[in-house]
N, C-alpha and C. Protein backbone atom coordinates (compact mmCIF):
# COMPACT_ATOMS: atom_id res chain seq x y z
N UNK A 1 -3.73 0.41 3.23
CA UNK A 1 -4.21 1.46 2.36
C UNK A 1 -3.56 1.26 0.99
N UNK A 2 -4.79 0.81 -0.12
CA UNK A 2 -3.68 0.78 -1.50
C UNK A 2 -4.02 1.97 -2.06
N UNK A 3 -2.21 2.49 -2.50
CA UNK A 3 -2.04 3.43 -3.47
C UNK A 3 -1.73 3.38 -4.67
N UNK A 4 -2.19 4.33 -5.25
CA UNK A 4 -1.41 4.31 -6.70
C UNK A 4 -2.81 4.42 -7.70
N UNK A 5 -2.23 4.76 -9.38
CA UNK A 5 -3.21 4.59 -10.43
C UNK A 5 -3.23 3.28 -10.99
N UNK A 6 -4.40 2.54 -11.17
CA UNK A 6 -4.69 1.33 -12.28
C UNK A 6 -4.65 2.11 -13.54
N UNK A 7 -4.62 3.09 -14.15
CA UNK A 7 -4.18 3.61 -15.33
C UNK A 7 -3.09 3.41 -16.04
N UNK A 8 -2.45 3.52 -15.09
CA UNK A 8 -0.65 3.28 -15.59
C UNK A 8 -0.31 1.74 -15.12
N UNK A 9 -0.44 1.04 -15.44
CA UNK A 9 0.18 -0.60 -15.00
C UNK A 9 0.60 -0.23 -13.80
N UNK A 10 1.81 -1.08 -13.51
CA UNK A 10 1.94 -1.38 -12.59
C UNK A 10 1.88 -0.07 -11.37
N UNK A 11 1.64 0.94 -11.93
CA UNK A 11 1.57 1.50 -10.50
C UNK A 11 0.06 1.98 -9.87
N UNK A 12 -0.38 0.94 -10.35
CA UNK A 12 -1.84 0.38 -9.79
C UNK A 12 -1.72 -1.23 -8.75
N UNK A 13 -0.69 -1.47 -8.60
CA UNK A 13 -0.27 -2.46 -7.27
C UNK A 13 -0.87 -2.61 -6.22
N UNK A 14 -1.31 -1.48 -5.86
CA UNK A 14 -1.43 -0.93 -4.57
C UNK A 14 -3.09 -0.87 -4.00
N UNK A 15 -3.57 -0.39 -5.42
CA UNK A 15 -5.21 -0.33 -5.21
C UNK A 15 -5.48 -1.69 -5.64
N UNK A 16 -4.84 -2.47 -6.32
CA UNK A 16 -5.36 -3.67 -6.15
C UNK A 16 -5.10 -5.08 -5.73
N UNK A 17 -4.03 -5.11 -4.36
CA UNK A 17 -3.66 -5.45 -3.75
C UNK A 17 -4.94 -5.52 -2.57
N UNK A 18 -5.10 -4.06 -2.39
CA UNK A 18 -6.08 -3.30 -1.59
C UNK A 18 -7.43 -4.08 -2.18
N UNK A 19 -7.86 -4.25 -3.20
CA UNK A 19 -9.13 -4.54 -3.34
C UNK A 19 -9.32 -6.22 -3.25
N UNK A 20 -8.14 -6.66 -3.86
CA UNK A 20 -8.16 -8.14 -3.13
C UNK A 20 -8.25 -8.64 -1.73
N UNK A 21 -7.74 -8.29 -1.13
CA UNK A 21 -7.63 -8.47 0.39
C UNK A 21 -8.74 -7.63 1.02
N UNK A 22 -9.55 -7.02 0.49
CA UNK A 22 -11.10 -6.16 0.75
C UNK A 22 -12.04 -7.52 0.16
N UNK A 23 -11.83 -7.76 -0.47
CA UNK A 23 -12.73 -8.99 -1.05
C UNK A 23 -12.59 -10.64 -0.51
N UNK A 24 -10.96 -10.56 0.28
CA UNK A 24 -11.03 -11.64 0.37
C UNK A 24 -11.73 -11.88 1.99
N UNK A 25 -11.16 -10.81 2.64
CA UNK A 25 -11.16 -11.00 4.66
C UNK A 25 -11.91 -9.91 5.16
N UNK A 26 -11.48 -8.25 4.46
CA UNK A 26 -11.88 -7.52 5.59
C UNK A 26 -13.56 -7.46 5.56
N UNK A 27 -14.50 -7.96 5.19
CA UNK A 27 -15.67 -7.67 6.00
C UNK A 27 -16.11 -8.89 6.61
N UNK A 28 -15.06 -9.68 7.18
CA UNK A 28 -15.23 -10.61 7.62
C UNK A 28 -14.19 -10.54 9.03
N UNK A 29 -13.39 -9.26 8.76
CA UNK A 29 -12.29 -9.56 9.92
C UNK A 29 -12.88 -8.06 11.06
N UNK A 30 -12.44 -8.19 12.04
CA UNK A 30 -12.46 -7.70 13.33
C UNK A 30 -11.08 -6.77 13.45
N UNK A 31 -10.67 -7.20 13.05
CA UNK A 31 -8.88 -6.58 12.97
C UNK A 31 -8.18 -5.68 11.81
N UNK A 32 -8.99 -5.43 10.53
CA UNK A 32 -8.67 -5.29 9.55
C UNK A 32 -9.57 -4.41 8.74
N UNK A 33 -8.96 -2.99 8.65
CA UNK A 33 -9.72 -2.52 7.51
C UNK A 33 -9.14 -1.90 6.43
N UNK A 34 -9.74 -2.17 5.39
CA UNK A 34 -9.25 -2.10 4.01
C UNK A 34 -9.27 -0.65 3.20
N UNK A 35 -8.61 0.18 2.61
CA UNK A 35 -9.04 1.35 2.59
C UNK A 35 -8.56 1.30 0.78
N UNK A 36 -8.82 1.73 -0.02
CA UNK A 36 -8.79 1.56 -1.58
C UNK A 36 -8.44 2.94 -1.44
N UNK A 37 -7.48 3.47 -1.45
CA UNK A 37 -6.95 5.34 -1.62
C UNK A 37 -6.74 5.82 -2.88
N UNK A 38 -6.13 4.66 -3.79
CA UNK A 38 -5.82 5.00 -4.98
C UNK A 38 -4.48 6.38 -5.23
N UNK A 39 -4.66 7.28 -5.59
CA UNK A 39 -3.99 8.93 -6.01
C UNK A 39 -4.67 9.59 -4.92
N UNK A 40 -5.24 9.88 -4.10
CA UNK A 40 -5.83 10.53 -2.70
C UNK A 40 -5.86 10.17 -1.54
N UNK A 41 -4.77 9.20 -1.08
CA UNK A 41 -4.34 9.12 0.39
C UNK A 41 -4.83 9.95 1.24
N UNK A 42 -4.98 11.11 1.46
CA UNK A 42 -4.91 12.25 2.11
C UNK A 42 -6.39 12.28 2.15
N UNK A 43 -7.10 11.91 1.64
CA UNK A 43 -8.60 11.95 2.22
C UNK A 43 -9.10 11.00 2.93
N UNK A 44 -8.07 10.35 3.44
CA UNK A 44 -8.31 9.28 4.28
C UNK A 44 -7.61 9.50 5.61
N UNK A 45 -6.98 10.13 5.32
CA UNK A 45 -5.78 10.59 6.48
C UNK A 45 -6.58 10.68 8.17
N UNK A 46 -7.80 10.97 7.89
CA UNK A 46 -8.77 11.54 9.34
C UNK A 46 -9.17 10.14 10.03
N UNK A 47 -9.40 9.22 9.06
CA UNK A 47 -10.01 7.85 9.36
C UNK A 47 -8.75 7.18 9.66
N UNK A 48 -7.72 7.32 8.83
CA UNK A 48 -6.48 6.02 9.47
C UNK A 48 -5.82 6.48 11.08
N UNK A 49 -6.08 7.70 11.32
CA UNK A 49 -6.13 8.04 12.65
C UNK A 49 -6.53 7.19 14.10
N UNK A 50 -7.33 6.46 13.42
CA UNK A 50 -8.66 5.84 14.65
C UNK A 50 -7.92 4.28 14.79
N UNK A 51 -6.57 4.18 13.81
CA UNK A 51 -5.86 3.13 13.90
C UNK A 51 -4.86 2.60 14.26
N UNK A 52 -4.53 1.75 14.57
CA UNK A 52 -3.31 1.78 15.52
C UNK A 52 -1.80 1.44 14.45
N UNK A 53 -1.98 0.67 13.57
CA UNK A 53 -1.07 0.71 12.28
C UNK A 53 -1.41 1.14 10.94
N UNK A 54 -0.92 1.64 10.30
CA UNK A 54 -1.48 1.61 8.59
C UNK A 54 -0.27 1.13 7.87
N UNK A 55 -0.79 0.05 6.76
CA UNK A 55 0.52 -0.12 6.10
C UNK A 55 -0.10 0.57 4.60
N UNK A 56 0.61 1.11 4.09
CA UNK A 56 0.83 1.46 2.70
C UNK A 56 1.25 0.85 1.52
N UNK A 57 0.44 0.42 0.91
CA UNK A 57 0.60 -0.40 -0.23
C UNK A 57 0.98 0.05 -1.46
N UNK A 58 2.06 0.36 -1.98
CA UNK A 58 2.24 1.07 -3.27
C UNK A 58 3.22 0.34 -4.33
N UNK A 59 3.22 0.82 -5.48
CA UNK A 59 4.46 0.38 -6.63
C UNK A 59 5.49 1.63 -5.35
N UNK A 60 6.93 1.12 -5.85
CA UNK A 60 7.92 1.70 -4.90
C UNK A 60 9.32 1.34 -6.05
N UNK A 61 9.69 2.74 -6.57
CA UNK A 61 11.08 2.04 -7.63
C UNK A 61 12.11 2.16 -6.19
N UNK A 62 12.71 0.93 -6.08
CA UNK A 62 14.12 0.65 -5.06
C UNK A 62 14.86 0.36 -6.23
N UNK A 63 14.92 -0.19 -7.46
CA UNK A 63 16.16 -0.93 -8.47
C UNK A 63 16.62 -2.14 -8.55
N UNK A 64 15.04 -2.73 -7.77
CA UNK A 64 15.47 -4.09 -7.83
C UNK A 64 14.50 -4.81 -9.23
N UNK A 65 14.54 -5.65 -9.04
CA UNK A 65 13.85 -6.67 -10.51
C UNK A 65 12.14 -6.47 -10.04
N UNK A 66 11.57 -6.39 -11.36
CA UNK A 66 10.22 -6.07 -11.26
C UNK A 66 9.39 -6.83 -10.51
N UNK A 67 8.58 -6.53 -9.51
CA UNK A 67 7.96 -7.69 -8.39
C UNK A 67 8.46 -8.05 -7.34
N UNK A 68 10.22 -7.23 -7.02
CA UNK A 68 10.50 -7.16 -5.84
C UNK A 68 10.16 -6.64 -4.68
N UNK A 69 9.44 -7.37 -3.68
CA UNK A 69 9.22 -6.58 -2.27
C UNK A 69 9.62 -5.82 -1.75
N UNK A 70 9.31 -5.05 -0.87
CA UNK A 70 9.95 -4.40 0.12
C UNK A 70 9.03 -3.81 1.60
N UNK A 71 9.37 -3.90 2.39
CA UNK A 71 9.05 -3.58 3.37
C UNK A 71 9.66 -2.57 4.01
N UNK A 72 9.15 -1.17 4.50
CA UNK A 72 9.32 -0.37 4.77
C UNK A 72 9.00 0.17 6.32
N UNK A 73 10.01 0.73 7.50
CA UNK A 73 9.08 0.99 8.58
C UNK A 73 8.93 2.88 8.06
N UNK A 74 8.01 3.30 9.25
CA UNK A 74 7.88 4.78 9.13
C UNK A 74 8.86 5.50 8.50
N UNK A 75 9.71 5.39 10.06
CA UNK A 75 10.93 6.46 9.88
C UNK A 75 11.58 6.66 8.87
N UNK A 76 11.50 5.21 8.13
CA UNK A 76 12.72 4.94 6.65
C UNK A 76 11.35 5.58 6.00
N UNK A 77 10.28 5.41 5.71
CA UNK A 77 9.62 6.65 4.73
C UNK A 77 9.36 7.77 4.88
N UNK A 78 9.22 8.06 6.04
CA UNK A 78 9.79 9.77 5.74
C UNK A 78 11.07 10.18 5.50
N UNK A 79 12.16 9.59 5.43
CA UNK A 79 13.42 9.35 4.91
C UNK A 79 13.22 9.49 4.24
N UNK A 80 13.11 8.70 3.17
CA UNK A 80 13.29 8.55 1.71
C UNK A 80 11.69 9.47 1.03
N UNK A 81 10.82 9.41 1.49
CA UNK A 81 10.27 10.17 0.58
C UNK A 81 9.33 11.60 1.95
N UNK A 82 10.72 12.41 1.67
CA UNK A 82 10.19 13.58 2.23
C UNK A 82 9.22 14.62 1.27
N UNK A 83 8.67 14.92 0.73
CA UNK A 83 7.98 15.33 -0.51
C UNK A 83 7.60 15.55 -1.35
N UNK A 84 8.18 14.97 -2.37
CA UNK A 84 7.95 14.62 -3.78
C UNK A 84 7.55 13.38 -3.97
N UNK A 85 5.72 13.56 -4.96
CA UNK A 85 5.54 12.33 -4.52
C UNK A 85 4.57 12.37 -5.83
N UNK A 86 4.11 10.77 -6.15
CA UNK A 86 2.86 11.46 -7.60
C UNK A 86 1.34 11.76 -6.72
N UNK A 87 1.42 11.16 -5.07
CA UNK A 87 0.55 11.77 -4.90
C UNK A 87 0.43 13.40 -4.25
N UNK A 88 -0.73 13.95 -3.71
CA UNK A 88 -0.90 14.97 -3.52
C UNK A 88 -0.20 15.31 -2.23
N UNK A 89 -0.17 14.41 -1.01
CA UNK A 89 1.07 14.38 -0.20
C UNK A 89 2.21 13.12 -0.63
N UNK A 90 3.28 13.70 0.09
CA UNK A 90 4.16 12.46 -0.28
C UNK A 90 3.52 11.63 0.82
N UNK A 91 4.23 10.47 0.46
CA UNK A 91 3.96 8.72 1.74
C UNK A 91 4.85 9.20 2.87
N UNK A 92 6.02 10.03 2.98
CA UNK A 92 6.78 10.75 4.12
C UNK A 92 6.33 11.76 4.83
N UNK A 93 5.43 12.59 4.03
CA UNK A 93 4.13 13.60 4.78
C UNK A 93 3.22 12.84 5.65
N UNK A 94 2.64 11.71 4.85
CA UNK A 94 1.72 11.32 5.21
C UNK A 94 1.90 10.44 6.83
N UNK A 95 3.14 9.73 6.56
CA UNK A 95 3.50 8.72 7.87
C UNK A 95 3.44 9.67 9.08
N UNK A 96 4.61 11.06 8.80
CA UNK A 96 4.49 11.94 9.91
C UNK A 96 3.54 12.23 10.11
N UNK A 97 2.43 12.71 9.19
CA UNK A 97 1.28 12.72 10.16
C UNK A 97 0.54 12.10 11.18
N UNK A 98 0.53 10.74 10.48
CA UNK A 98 -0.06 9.26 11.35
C UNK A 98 1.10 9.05 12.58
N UNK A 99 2.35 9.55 12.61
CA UNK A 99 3.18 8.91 13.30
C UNK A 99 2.73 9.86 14.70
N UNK A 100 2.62 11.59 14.04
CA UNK A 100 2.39 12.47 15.02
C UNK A 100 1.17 12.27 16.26
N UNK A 101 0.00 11.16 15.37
CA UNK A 101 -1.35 10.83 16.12
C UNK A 101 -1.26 9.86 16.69
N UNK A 102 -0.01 9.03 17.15
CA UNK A 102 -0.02 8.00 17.84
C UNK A 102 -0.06 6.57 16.78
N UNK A 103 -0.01 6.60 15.20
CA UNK A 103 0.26 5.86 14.70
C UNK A 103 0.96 5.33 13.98
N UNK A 104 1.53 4.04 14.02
CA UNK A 104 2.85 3.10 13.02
C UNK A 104 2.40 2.92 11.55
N UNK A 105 3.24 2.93 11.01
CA UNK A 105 3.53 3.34 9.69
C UNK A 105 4.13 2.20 9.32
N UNK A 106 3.61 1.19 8.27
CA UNK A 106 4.83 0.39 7.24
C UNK A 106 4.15 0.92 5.64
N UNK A 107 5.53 0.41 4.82
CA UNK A 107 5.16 0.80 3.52
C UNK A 107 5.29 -0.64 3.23
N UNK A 108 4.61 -1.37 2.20
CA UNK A 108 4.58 -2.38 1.85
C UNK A 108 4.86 -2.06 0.52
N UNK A 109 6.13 -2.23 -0.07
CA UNK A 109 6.36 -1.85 -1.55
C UNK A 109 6.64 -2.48 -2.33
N UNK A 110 6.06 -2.44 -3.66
CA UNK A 110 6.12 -3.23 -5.13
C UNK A 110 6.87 -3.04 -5.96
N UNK A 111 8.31 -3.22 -6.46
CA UNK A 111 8.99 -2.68 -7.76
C UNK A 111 7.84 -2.82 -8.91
N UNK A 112 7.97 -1.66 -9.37
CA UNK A 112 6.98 -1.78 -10.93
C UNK A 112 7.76 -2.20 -12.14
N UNK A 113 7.07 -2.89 -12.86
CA UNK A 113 7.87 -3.29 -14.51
C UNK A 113 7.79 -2.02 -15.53
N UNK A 114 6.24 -1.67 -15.08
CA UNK A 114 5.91 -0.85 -16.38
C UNK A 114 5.13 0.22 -15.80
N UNK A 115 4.85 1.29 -15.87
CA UNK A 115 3.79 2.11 -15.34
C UNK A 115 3.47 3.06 -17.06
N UNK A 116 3.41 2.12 -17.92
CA UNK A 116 3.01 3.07 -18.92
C UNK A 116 1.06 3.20 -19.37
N UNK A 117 0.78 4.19 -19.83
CA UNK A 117 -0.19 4.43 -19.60
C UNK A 117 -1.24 3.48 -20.40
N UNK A 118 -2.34 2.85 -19.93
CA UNK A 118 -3.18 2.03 -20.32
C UNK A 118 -2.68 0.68 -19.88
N UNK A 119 -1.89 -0.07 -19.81
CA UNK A 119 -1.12 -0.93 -19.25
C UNK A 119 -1.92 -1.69 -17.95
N UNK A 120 -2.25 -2.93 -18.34
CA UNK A 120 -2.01 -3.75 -16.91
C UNK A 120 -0.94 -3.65 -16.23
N UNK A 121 -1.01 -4.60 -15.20
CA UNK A 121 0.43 -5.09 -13.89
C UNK A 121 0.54 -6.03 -14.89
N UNK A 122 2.15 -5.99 -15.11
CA UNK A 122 2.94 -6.96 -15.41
C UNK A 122 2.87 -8.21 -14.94
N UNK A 123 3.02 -9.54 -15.44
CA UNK A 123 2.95 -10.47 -14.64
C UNK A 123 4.04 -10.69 -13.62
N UNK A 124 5.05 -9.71 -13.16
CA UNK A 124 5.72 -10.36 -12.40
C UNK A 124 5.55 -9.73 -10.87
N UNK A 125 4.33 -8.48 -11.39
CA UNK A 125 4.11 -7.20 -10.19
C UNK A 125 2.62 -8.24 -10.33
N UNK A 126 1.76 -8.60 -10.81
CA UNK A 126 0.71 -9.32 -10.85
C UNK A 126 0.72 -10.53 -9.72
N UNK A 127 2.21 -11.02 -9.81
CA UNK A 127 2.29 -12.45 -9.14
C UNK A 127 3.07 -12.00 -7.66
N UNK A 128 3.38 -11.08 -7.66
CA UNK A 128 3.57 -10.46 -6.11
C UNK A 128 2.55 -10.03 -5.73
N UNK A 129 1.68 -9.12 -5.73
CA UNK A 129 0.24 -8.83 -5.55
C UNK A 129 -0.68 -10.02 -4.92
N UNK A 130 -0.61 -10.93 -6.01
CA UNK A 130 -1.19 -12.30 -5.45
C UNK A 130 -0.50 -13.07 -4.79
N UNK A 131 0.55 -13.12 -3.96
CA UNK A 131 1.37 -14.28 -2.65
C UNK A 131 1.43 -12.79 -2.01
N UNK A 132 1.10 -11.38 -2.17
CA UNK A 132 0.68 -10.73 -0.93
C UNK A 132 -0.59 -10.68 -0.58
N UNK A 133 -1.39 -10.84 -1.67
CA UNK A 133 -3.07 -10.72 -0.93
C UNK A 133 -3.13 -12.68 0.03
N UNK A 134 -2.11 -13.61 -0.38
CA UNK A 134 -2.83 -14.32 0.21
C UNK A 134 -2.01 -14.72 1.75
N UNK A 135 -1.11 -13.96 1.98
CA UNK A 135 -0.22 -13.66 3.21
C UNK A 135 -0.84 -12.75 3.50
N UNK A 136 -1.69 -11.66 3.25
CA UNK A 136 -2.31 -10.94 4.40
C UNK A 136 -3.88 -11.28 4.82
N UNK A 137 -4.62 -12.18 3.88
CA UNK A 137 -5.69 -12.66 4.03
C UNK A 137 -5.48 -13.79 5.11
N UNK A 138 -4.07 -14.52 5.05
CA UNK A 138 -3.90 -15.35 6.19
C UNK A 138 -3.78 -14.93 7.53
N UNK A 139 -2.94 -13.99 7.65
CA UNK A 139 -2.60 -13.32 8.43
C UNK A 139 -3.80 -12.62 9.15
N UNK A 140 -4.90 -11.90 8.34
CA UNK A 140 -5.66 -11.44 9.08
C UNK A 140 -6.71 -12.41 9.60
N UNK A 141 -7.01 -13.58 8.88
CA UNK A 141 -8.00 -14.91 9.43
C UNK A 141 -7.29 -15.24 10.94
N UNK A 142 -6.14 -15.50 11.03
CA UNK A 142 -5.34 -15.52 12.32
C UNK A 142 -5.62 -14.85 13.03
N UNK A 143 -5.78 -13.73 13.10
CA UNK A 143 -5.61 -12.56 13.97
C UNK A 143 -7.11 -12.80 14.48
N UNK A 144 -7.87 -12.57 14.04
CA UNK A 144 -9.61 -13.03 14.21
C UNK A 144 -9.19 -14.33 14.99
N UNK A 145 -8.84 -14.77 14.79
CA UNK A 145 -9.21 -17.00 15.49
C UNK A 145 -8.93 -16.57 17.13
């Protein structure tokens, strides 16, 4: 599920992470569906139900150098983000919910460079984006074979 605004640079990571890996595998994969959430996670919340994992794709400030990964399980996001959030639920609302329906939770997170307004992704959140769309496009061709 990618989150976040393409308005603000880099913390548009997430939706287009999401739309790459929608373009590259999922209407081709069996295993994989792609959900573009953008700022409204939560209207999706009924459908990621019917799934057995959701990972969450977002810009994520940890304090590391811009384009640093991170990988997140559930529990550590409802940890760290119990409700304050730019979206309308936090990503710690949201996991407990999915966690409550029988589903796993990762956050797949992006340090942002810039989230100022009008702004592309930085090239260094640009070039993580792209060695993640093509590790999960692999990953999901696998999973299909």
């Amino acid at each position: 599920m990618g989150l976040g605004n393409p308005m603000f640079g880099d913390d548009g990571c997430g939706v287009r992470l999401a739309e790459i890996v929608a373009q590259r595998v999922a209407s081709r994969s069996s295993m994989l569906s792609v959900i573009v959430a953008g700022i409204s996670p939560e209207r999706h919340l009924a459908a990621s139900c019917a799934h057995d994992t959701v990972v969450f794709a977002d810009a994520v400030e940890c304090g590391q150098a811009p384009g640093t990964v991170i990988l997140m399980a559930g529990d550590q996001i409802v940890a760290r983000y119990p409700q304050v959030s730019t979206h309308k639920l936090s990503l710690g609302l949201l996991a407990k919910r999915l966690a409550d329906a029988g589903v796993k939770t990762w956050l797949l997170g992006i340090q942002p460079g810039s989230m100022a307004p009008g702004a592309a992704l930085t090239r260094e959140v640009a070039a993580s984006v792209d060695s993640l769309a093509c590790v999960l496009a692999d990953a999901a061709r696998e999973a299909d074979a």
